[in-house]
C-alpha atoms as a PDB file:
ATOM      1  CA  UNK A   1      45.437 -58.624 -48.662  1.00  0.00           C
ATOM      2  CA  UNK A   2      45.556 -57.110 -45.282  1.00  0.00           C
ATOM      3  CA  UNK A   3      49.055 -55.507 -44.342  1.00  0.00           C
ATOM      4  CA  UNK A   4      49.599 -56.149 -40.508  1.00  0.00           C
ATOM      5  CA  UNK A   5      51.464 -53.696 -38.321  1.00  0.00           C
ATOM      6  CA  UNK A   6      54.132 -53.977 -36.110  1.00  0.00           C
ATOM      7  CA  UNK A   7      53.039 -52.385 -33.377  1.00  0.00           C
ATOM      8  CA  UNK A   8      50.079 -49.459 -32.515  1.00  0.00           C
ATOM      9  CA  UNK A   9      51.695 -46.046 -32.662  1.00  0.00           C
ATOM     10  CA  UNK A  10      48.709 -44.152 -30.583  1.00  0.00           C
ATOM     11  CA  UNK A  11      45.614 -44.428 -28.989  1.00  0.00           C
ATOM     12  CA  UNK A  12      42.723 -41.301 -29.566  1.00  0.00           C
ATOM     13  CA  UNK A  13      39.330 -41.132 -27.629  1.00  0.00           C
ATOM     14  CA  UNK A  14      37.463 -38.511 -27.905  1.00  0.00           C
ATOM     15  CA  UNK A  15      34.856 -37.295 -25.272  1.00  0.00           C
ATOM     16  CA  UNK A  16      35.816 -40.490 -22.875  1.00  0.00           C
ATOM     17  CA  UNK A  17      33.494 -39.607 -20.354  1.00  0.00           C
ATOM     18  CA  UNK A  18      30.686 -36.900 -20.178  1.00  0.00           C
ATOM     19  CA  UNK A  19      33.033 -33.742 -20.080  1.00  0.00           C
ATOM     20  CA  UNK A  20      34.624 -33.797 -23.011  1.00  0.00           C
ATOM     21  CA  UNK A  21      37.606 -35.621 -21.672  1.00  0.00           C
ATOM     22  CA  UNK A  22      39.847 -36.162 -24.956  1.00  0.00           C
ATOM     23  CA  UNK A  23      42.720 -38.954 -24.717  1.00  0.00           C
ATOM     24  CA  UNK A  24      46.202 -39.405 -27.055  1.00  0.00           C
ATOM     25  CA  UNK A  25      48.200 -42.014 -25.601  1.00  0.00           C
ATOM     26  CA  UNK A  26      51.721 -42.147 -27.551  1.00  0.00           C
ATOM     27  CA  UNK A  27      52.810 -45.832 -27.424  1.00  0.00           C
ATOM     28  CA  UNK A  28      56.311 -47.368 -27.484  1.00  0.00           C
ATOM     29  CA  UNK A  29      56.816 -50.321 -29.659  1.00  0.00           C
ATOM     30  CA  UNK A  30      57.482 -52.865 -26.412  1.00  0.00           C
ATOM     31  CA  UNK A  31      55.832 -52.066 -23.375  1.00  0.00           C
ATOM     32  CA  UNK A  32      53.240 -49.305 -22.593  1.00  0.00           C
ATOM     33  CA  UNK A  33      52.093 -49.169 -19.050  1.00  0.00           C
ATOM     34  CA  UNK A  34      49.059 -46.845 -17.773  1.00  0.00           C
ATOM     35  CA  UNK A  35      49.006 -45.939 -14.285  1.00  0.00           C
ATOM     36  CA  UNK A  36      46.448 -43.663 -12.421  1.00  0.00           C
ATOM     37  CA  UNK A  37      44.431 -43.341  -8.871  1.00  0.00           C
ATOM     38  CA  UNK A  38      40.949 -45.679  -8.966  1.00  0.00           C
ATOM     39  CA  UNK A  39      38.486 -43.802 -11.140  1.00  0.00           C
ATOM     40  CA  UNK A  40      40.428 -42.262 -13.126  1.00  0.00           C
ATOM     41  CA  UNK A  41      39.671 -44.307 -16.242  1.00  0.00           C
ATOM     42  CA  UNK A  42      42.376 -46.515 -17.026  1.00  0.00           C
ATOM     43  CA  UNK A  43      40.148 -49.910 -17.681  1.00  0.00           C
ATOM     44  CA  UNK A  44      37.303 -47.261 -19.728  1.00  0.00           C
ATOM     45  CA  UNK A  45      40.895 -46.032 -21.844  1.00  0.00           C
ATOM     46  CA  UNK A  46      41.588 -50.131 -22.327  1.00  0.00           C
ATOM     47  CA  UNK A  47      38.329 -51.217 -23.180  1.00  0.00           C
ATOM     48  CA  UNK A  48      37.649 -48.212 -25.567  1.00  0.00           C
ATOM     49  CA  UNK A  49      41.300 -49.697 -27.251  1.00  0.00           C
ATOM     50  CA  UNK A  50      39.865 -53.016 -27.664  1.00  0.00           C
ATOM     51  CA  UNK A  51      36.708 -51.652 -28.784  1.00  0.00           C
ATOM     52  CA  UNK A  52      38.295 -49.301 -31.683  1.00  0.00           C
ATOM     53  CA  UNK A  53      40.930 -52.796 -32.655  1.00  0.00           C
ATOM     54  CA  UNK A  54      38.098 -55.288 -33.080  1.00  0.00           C
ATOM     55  CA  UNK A  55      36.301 -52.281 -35.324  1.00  0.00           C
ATOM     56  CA  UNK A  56      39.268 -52.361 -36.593  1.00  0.00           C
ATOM     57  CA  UNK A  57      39.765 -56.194 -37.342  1.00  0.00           C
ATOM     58  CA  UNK A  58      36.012 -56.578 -38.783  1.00  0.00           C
ATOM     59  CA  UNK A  59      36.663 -53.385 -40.989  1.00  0.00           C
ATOM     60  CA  UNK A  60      34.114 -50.713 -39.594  1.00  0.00           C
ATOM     61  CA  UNK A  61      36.892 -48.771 -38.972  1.00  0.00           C
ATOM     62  CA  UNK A  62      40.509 -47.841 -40.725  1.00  0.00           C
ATOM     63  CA  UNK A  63      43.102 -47.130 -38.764  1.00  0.00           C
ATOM     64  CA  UNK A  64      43.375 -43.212 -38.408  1.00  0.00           C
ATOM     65  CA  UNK A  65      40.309 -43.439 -39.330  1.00  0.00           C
ATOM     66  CA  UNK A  66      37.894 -41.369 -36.132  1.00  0.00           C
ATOM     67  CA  UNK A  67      34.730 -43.631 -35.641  1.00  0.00           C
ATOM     68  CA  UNK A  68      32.832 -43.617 -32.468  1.00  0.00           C
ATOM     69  CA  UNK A  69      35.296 -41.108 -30.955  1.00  0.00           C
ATOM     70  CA  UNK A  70      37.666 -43.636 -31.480  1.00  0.00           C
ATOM     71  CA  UNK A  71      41.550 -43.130 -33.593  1.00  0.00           C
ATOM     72  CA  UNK A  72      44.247 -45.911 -34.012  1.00  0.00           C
ATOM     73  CA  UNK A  73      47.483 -45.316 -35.461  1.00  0.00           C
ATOM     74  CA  UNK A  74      49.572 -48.181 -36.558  1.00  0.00           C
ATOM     75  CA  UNK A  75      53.088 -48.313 -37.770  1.00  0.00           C
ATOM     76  CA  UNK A  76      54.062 -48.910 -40.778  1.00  0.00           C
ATOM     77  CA  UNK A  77      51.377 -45.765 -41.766  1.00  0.00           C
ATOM     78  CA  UNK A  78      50.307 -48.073 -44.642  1.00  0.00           C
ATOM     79  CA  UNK A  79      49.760 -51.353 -42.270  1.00  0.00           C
ATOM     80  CA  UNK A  80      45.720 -51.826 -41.856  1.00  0.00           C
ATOM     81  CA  UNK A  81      45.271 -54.402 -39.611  1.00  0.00           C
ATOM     82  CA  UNK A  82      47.330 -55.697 -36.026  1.00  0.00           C
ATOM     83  CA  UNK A  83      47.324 -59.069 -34.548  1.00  0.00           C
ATOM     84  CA  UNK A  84      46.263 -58.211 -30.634  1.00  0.00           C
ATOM     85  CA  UNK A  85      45.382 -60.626 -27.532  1.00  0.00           C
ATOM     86  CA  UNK A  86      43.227 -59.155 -25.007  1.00  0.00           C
ATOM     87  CA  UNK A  87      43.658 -61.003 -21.634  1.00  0.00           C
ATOM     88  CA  UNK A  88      41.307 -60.484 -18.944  1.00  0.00           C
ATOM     89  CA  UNK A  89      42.771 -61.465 -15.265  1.00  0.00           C
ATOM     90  CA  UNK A  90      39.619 -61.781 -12.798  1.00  0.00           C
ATOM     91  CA  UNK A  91      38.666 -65.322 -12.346  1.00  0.00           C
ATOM     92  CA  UNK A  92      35.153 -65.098 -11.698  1.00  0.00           C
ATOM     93  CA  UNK A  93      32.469 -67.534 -12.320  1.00  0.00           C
ATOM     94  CA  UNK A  94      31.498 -67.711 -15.690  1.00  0.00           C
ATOM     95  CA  UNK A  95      27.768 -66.370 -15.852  1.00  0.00           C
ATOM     96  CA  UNK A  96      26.676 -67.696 -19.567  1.00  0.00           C
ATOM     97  CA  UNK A  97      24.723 -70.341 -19.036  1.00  0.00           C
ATOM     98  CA  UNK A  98      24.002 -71.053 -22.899  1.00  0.00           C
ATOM     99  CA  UNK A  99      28.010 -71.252 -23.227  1.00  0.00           C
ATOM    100  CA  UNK A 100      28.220 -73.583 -20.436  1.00  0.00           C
ATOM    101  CA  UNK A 101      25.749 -75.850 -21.936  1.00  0.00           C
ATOM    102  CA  UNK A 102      27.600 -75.964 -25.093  1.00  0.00           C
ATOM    103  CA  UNK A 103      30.947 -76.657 -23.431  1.00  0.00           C
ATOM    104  CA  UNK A 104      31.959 -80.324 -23.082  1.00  0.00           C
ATOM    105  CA  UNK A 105      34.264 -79.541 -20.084  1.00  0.00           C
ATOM    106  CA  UNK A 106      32.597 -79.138 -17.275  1.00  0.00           C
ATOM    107  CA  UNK A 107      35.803 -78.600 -15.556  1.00  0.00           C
ATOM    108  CA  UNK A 108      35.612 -75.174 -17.523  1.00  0.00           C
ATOM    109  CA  UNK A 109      34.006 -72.989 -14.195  1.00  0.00           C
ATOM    110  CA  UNK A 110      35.534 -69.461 -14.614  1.00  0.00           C
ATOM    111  CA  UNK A 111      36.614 -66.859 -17.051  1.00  0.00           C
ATOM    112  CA  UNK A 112      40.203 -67.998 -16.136  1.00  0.00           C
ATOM    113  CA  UNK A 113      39.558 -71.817 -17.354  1.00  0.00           C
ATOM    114  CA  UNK A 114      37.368 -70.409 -20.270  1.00  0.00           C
ATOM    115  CA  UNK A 115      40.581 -68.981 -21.339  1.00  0.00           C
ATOM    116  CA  UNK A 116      42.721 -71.883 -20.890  1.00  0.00           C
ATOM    117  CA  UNK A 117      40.146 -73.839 -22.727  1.00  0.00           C
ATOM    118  CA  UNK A 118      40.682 -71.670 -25.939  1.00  0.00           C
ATOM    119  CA  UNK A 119      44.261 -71.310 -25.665  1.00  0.00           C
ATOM    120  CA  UNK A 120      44.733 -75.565 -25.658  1.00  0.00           C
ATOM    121  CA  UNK A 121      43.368 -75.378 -29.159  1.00  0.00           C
ATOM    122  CA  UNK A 122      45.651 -72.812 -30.145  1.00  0.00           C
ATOM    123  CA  UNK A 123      48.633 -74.562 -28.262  1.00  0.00           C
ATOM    124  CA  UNK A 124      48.084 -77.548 -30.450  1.00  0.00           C
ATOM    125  CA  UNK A 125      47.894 -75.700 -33.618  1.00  0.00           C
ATOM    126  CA  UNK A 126      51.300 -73.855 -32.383  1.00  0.00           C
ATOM    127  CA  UNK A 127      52.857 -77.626 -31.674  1.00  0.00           C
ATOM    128  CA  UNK A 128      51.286 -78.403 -35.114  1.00  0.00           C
ATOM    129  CA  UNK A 129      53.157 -75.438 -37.109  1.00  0.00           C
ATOM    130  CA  UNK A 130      56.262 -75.724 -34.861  1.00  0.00           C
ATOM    131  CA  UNK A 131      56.395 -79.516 -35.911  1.00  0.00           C
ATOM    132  CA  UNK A 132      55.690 -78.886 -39.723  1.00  0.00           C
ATOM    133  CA  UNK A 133      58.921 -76.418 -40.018  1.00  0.00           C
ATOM    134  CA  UNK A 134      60.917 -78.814 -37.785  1.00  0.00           C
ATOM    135  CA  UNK A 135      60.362 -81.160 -40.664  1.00  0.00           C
ATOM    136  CA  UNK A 136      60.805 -78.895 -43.361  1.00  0.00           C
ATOM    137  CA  UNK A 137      64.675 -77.506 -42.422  1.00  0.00           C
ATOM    138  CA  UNK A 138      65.416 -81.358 -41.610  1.00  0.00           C
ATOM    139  CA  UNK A 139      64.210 -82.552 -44.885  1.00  0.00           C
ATOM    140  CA  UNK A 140      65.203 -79.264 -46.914  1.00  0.00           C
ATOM    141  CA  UNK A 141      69.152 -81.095 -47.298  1.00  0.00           C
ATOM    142  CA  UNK A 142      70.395 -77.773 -46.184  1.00  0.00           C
ATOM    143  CA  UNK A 143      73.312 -78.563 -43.579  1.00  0.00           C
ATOM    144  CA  UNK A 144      72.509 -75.130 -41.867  1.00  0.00           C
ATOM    145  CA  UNK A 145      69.073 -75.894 -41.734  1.00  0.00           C
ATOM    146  CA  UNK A 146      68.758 -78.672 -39.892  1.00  0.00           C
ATOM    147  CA  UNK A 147      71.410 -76.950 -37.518  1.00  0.00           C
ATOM    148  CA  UNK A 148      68.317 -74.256 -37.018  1.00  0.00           C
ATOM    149  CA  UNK A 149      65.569 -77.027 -36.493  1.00  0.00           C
ATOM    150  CA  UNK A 150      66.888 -77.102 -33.074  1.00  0.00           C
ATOM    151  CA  UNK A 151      65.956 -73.686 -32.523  1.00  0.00           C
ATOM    152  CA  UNK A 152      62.672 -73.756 -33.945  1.00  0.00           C
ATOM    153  CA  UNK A 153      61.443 -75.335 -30.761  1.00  0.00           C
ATOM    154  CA  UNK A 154      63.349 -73.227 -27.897  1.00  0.00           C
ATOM    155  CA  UNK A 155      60.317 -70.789 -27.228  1.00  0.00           C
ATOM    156  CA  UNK A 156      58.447 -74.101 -26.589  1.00  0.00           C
ATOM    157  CA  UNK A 157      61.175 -75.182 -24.032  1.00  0.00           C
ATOM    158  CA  UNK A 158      61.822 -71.420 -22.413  1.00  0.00           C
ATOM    159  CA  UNK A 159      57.760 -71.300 -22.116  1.00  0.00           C
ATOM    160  CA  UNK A 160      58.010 -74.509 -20.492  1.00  0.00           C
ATOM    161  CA  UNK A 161      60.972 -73.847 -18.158  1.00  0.00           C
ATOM    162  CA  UNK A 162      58.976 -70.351 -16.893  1.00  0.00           C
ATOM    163  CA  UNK A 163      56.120 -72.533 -16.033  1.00  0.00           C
ATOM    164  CA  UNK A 164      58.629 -74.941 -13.909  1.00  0.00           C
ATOM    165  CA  UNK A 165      60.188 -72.141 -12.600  1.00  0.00           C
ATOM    166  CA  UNK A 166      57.137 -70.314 -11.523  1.00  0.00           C
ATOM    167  CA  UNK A 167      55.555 -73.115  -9.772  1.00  0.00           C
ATOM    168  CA  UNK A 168      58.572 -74.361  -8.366  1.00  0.00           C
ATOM    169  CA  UNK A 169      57.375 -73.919  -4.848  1.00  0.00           C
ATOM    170  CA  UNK A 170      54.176 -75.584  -4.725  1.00  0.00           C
ATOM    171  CA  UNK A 171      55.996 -79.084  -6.332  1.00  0.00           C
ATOM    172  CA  UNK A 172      54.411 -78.771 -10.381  1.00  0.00           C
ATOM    173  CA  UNK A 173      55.904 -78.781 -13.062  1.00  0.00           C
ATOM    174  CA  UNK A 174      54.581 -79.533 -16.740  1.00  0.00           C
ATOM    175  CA  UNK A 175      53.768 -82.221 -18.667  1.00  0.00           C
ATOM    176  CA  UNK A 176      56.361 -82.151 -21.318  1.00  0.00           C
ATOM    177  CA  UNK A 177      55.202 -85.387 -22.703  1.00  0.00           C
ATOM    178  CA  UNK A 178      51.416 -84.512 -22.862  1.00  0.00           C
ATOM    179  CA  UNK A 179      50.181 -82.506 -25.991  1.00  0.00           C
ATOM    180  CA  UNK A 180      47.738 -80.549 -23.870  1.00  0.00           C
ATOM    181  CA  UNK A 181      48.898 -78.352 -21.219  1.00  0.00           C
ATOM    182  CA  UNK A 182      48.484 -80.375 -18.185  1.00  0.00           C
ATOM    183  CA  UNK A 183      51.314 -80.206 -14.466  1.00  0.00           C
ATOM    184  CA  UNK A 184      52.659 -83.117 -12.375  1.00  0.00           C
ATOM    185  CA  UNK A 185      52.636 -83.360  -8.785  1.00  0.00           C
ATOM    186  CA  UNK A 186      55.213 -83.871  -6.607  1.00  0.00           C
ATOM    187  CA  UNK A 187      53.637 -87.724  -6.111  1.00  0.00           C
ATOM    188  CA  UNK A 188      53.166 -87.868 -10.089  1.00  0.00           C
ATOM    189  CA  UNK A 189      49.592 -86.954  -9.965  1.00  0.00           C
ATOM    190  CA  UNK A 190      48.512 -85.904 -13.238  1.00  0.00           C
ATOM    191  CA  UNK A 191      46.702 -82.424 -12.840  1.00  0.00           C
ATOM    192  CA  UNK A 192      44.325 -80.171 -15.399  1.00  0.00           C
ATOM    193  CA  UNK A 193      45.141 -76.169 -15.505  1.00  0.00           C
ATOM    194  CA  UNK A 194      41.523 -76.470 -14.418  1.00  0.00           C
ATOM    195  CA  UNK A 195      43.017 -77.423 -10.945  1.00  0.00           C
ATOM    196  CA  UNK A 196      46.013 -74.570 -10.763  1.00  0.00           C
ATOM    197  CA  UNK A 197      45.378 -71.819  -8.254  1.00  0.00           C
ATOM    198  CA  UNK A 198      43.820 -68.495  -9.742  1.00  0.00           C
ATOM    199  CA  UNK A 199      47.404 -66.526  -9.336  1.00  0.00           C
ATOM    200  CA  UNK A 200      48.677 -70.024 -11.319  1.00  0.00           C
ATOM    201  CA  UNK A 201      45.912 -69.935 -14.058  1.00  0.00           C
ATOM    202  CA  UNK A 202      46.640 -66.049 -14.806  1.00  0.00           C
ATOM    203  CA  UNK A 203      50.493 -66.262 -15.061  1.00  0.00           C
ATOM    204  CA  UNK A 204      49.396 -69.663 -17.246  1.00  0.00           C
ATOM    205  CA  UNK A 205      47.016 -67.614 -19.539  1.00  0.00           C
ATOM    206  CA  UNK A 206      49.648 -64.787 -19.988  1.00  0.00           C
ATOM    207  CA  UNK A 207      52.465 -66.558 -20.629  1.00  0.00           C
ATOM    208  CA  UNK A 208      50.732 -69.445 -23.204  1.00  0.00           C
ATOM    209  CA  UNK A 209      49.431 -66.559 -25.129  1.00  0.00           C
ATOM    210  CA  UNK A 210      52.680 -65.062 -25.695  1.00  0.00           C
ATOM    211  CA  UNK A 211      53.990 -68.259 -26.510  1.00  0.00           C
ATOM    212  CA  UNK A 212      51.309 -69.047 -29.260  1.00  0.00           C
ATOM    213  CA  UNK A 213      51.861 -66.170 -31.033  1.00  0.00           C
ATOM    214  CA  UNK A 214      55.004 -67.650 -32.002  1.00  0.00           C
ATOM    215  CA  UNK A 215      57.672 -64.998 -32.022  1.00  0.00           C
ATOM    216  CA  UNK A 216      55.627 -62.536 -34.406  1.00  0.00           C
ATOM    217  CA  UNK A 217      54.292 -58.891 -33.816  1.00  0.00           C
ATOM    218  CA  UNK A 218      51.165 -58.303 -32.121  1.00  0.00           C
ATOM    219  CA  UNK A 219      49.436 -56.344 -29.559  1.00  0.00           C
ATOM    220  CA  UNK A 220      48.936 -57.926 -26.004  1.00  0.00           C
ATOM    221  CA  UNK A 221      46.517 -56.050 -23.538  1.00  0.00           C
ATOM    222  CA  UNK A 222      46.035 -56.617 -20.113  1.00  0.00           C
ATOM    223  CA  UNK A 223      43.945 -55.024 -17.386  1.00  0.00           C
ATOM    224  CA  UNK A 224      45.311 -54.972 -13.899  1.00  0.00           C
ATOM    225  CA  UNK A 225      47.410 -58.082 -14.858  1.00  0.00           C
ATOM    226  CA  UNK A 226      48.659 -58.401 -10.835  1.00  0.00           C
ATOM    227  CA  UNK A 227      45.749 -59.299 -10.102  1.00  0.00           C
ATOM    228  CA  UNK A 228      46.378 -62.928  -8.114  1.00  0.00           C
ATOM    229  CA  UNK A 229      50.011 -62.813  -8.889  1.00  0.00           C
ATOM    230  CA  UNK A 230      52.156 -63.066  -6.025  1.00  0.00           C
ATOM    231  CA  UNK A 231      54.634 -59.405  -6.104  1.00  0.00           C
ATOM    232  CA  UNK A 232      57.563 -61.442  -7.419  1.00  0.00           C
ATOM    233  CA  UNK A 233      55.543 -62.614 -10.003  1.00  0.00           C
ATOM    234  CA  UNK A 234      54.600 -59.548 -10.504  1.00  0.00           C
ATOM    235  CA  UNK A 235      57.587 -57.764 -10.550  1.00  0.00           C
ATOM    236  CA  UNK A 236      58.769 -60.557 -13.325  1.00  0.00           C
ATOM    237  CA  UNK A 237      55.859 -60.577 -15.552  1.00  0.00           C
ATOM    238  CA  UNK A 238      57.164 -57.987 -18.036  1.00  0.00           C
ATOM    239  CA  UNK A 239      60.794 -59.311 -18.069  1.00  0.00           C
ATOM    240  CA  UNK A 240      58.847 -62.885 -19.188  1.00  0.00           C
ATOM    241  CA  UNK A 241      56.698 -61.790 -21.701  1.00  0.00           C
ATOM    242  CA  UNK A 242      59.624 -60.158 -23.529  1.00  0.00           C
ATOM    243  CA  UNK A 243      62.137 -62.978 -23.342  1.00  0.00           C
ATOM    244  CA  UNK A 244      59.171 -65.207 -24.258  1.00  0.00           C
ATOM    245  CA  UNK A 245      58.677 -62.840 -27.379  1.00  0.00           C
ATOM    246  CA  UNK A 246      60.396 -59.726 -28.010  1.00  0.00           C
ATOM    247  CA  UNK A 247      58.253 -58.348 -30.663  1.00  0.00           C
ATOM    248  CA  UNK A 248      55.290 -58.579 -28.337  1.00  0.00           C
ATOM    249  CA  UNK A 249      54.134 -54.439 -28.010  1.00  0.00           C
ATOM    250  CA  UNK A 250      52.676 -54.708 -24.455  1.00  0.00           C
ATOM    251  CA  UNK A 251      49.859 -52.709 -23.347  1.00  0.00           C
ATOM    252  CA  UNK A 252      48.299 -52.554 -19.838  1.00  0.00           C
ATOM    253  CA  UNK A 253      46.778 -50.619 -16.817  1.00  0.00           C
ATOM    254  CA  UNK A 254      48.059 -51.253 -13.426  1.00  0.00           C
ATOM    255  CA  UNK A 255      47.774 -50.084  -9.541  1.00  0.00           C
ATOM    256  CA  UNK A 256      51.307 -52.139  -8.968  1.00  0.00           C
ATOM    257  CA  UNK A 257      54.480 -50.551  -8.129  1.00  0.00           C
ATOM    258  CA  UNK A 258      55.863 -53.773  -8.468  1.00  0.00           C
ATOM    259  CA  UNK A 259      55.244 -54.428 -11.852  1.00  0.00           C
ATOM    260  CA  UNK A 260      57.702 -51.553 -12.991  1.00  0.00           C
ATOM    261  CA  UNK A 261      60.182 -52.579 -10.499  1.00  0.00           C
ATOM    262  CA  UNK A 262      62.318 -53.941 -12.646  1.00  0.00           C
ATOM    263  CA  UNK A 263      63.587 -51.370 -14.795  1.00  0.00           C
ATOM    264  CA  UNK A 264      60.121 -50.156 -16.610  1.00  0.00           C
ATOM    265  CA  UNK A 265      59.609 -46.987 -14.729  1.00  0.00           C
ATOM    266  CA  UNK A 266      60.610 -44.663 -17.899  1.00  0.00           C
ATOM    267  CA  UNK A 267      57.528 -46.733 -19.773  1.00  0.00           C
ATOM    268  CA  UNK A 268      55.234 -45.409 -17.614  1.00  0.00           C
ATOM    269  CA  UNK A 269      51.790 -42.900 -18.411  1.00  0.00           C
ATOM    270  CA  UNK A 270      49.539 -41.479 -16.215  1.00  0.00           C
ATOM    271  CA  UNK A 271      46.217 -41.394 -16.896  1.00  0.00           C
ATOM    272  CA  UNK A 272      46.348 -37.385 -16.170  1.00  0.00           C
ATOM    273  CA  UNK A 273      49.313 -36.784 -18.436  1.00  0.00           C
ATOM    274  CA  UNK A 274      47.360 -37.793 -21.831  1.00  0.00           C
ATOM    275  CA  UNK A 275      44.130 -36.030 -20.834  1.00  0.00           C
ATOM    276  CA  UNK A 276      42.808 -33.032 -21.965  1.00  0.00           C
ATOM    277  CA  UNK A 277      39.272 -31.372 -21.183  1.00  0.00           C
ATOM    278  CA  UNK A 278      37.768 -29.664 -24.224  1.00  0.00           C
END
């Protein structure tokens, strides 16, 4: 059986770009941010990360293991796989037509709503786990345990008061009666994510997949997560995901100031301070 990690210790690419450009990126178990000028290789140094975890995940490569150029170091040392989401934050048209044709929501236009569509299945298998233990520790005859059902479904509730919160100004707020993510008006009009801004789908996307992790370790990497977000969502985003989940090891690039406003400047790289030519 597969022994998952608590967080990734480093990041190694070797020869990034022609040059012989050789990366180690030392990461902190909760948040990791890479910073840098444009073209300086902060998306190449994420998408090389993702590429060297999914090797990882199929087994083509172990971590510490050097494959491709690639090196991942987990912690615990003897750990040999991570749980990791990968969230992409453009919301362009999605280009696929074969996937289109096998989706049965057309509502589904964008890599933004593609996402959403995946994560409702995952939010109902969450609500289905969540509702299994609630039943478990109220069953189990255990005074104290059906004292801690209550708890089991807080995340659920924080999750949902973030989305309220967040989308306070344009008059939503969730659905806490649907079993699908869906938003209410101000005049009660039922609404899909599908029909949320693109700044409202991303902060959506981000903070559903922290919440369907359910409280356990795992990787989250983002690219240029501001992207869309208004600056005080922006400057909030970390302080979110960590409340939301506080074993979450974040990992991300930015061009934001704002995103390390509020208190993350000492968990800040440059690109230029892990780089060395060979």
């Amino acid at each position: 059986m597969k022994k998952s990690a608590e967080y990734i210790k480093s990041i190694e690419i070797k020869a990034l770009w022609k040059g012989g450009r050789h990366i180690v990126w030392k990461l902190e178990p909760d948040v990791n941010i890479l910073s840098g000028i444009n073209g300086v290789g902060k998306s190449t140094i994420i998408n090389h990360s993702v590429h060297g975890l999914n090797m990882i995940d199929t087994g083509e490569l172990s971590p510490g293991e050097v494959y491709e150029g690639i090196s991942i170091k987990l912690f615990p040392e003897d750990a040999t796989s991570i749980k990791f989401d990968v969230i992409r934050s453009f919301d362009r048209p999605l280009l696929h037509s074969d996937l289109l044709e096998k989706l049965a929501d057309s509502r589904v236009k964008t890599e933004l709503d593609w996402q959403i569509y995946k994560l409702q299945k995952r939010y109902l298998d969450y609500q289905v786990n969540v509702g299994n233990k609630i039943i478990e520790l109220l069953t189990s005859g255990n005074p104290e345990d059906q004292l801690n059902a209550a708890l089991v479904n807080a995340p659920k509730k924080m999750f949902q008061d973030m989305m309220d919160e967040l989308l306070a100004d344009t008059n939503k707020t969730i659905d806490r009666k649907s079993n699908e993510i869906q938003f209410k008006s101000d005049n009660d009009e039922t609404l899909t994510p599908y029909q949320l801004s693109s700044g409202e789908k991303q902060v959506l996307v981000i903070l559903l997949t922290v919440l369907v992790e359910n409280g356990e370790h795992y990787a989250l990497i983002m690219d240029e997560p501001e992207i869309s977000l208004h600056i005080d969502w922006q400057q909030r985003l970390i302080g979110l995901i960590r409340r939301l989940n506080p074993n979450a090891q974040i990992i991300l690039s930015t061009h934001s100031p704002a995103l390390i406003m509020d208190g993350w400047l000492s968990n800040v790289t440059e690109v230029n301070d892990i780089t060395d030519i060979e």
